[in-house]
Protein backbone atom coordinates (compact mmCIF):
# COMPACT_ATOMS: atom_id res chain seq x y z
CA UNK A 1 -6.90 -60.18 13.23
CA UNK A 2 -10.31 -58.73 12.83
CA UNK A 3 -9.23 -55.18 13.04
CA UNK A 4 -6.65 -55.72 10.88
CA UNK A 5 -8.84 -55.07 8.13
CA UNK A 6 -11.04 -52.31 9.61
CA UNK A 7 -7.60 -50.64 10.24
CA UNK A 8 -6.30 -50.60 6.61
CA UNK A 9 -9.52 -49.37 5.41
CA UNK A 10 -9.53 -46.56 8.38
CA UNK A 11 -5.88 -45.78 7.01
CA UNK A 12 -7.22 -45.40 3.51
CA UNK A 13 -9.02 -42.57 4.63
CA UNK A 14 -6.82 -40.11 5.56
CA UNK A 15 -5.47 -37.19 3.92
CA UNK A 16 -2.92 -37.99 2.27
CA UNK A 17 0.39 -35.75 3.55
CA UNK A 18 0.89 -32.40 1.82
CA UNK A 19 3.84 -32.05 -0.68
CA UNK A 20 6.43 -29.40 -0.04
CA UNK A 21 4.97 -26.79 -2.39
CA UNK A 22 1.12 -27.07 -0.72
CA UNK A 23 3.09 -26.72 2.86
CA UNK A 24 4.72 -23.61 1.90
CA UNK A 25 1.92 -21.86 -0.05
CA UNK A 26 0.12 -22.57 3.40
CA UNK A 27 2.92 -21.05 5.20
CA UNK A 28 2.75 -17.98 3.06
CA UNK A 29 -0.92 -17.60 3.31
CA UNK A 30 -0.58 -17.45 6.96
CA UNK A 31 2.42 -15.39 7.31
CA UNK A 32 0.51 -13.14 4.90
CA UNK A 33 -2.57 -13.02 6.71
CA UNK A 34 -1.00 -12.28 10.10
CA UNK A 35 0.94 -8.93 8.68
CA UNK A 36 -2.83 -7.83 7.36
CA UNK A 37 -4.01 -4.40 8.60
CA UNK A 38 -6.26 -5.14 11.64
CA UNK A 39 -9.70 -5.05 10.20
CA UNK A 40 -13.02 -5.31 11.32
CA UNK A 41 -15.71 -8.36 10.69
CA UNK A 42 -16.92 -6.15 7.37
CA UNK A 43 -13.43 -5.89 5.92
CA UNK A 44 -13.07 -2.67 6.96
CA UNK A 45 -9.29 -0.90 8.08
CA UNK A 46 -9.88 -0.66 12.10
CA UNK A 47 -6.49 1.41 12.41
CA UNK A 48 -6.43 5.08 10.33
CA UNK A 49 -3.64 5.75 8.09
CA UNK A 50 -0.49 7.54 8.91
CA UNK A 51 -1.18 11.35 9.27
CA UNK A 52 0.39 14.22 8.55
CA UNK A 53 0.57 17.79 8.87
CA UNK A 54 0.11 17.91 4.56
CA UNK A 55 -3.59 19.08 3.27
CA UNK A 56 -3.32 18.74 -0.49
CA UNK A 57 -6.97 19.96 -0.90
CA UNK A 58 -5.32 23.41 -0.04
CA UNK A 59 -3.56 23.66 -3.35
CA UNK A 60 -5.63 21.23 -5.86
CA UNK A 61 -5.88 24.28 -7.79
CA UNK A 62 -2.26 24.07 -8.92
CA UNK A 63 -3.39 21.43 -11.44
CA UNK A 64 -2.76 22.64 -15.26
CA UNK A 65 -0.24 24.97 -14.04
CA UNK A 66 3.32 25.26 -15.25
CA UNK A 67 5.69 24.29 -12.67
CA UNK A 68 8.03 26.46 -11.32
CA UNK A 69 10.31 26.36 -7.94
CA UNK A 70 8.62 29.65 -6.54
CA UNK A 71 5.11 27.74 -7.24
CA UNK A 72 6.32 24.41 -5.44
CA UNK A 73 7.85 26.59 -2.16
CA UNK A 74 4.32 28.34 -2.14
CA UNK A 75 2.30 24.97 -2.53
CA UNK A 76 4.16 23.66 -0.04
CA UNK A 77 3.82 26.53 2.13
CA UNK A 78 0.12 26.52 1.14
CA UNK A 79 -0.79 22.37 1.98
CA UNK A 80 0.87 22.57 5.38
CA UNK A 81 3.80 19.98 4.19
CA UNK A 82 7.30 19.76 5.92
CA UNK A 83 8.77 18.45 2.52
CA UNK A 84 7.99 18.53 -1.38
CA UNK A 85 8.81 16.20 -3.88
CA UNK A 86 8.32 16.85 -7.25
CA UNK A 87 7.38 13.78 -9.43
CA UNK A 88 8.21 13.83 -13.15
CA UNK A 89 7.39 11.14 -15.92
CA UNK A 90 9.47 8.25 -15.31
CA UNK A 91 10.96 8.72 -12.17
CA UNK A 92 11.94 6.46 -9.78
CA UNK A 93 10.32 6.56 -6.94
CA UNK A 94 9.55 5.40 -3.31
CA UNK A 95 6.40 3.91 -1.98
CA UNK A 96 6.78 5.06 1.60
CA UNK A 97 3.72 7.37 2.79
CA UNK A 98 4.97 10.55 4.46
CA UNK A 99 1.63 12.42 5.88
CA UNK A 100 4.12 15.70 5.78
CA UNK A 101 4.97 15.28 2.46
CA UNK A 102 3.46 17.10 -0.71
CA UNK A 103 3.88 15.17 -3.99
CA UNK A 104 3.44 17.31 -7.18
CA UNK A 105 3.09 15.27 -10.32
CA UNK A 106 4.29 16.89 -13.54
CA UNK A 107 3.70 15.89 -16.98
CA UNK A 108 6.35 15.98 -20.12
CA UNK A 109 5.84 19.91 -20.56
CA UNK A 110 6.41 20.53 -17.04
CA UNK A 111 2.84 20.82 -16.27
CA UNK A 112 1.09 20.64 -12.87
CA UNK A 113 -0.80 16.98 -13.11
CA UNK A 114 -1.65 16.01 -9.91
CA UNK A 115 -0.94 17.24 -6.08
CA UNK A 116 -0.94 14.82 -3.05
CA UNK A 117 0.38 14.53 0.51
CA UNK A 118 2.20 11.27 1.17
């Protein structure tokens, strides 16, 4: 009967269990941390990017230029890039990176505002 007591008290002092919500946020946190990039102790990506045959430095000096088919088949040309997609205000678009890809944003007037690969 003497450890009776030193038994409840020992009971006491655990954790209580973890309610449904706490067990899946944990869940999550886990499932989320094992789909991370690999990276090293600093926090730093140890696996590059996707590449691609694109270079949009090639044809950064499209930017404030008025877009025209002929200019998008020469930028393309130009970058390196197996596709072009032309991005206008509003559109819906995709989030996949595709290294042989050159995006060319366009503003309201059809302006050149921006040129990159993915």
């Amino acid at each position: 009967m003497a450890l009776f007591p030193a038994l409840l008290v020992l009971g006491a002092c655990s954790a209580p269990p973890m309610d449904e919500q706490e067990a899946v946020a944990t869940d999550a946190q886990k499932a989320a941390e094992a789909a991370a990039a690999p990276t090293d102790e600093a926090g730093k990506a140890t696996e590059a990017p996707p590449v691609g045959s694109c270079d949009a430095t090639q044809v950064q000096s499209l930017v404030g230029q008025p877009y025209t088919d002929e200019l998008g088949s020469q930028a393309q040309q130009d970058a390196g890039a197996s596709s072009l997609r032309v991005l206008k205000p509003n559109d819906m678009t995709t989030m996949e990176f595709i290294g042989e890809r050159l995006n060319v944003e366009v503003d309201a007037k059809n302006v050149v505002a921006g040129v990159r690969c993915g």
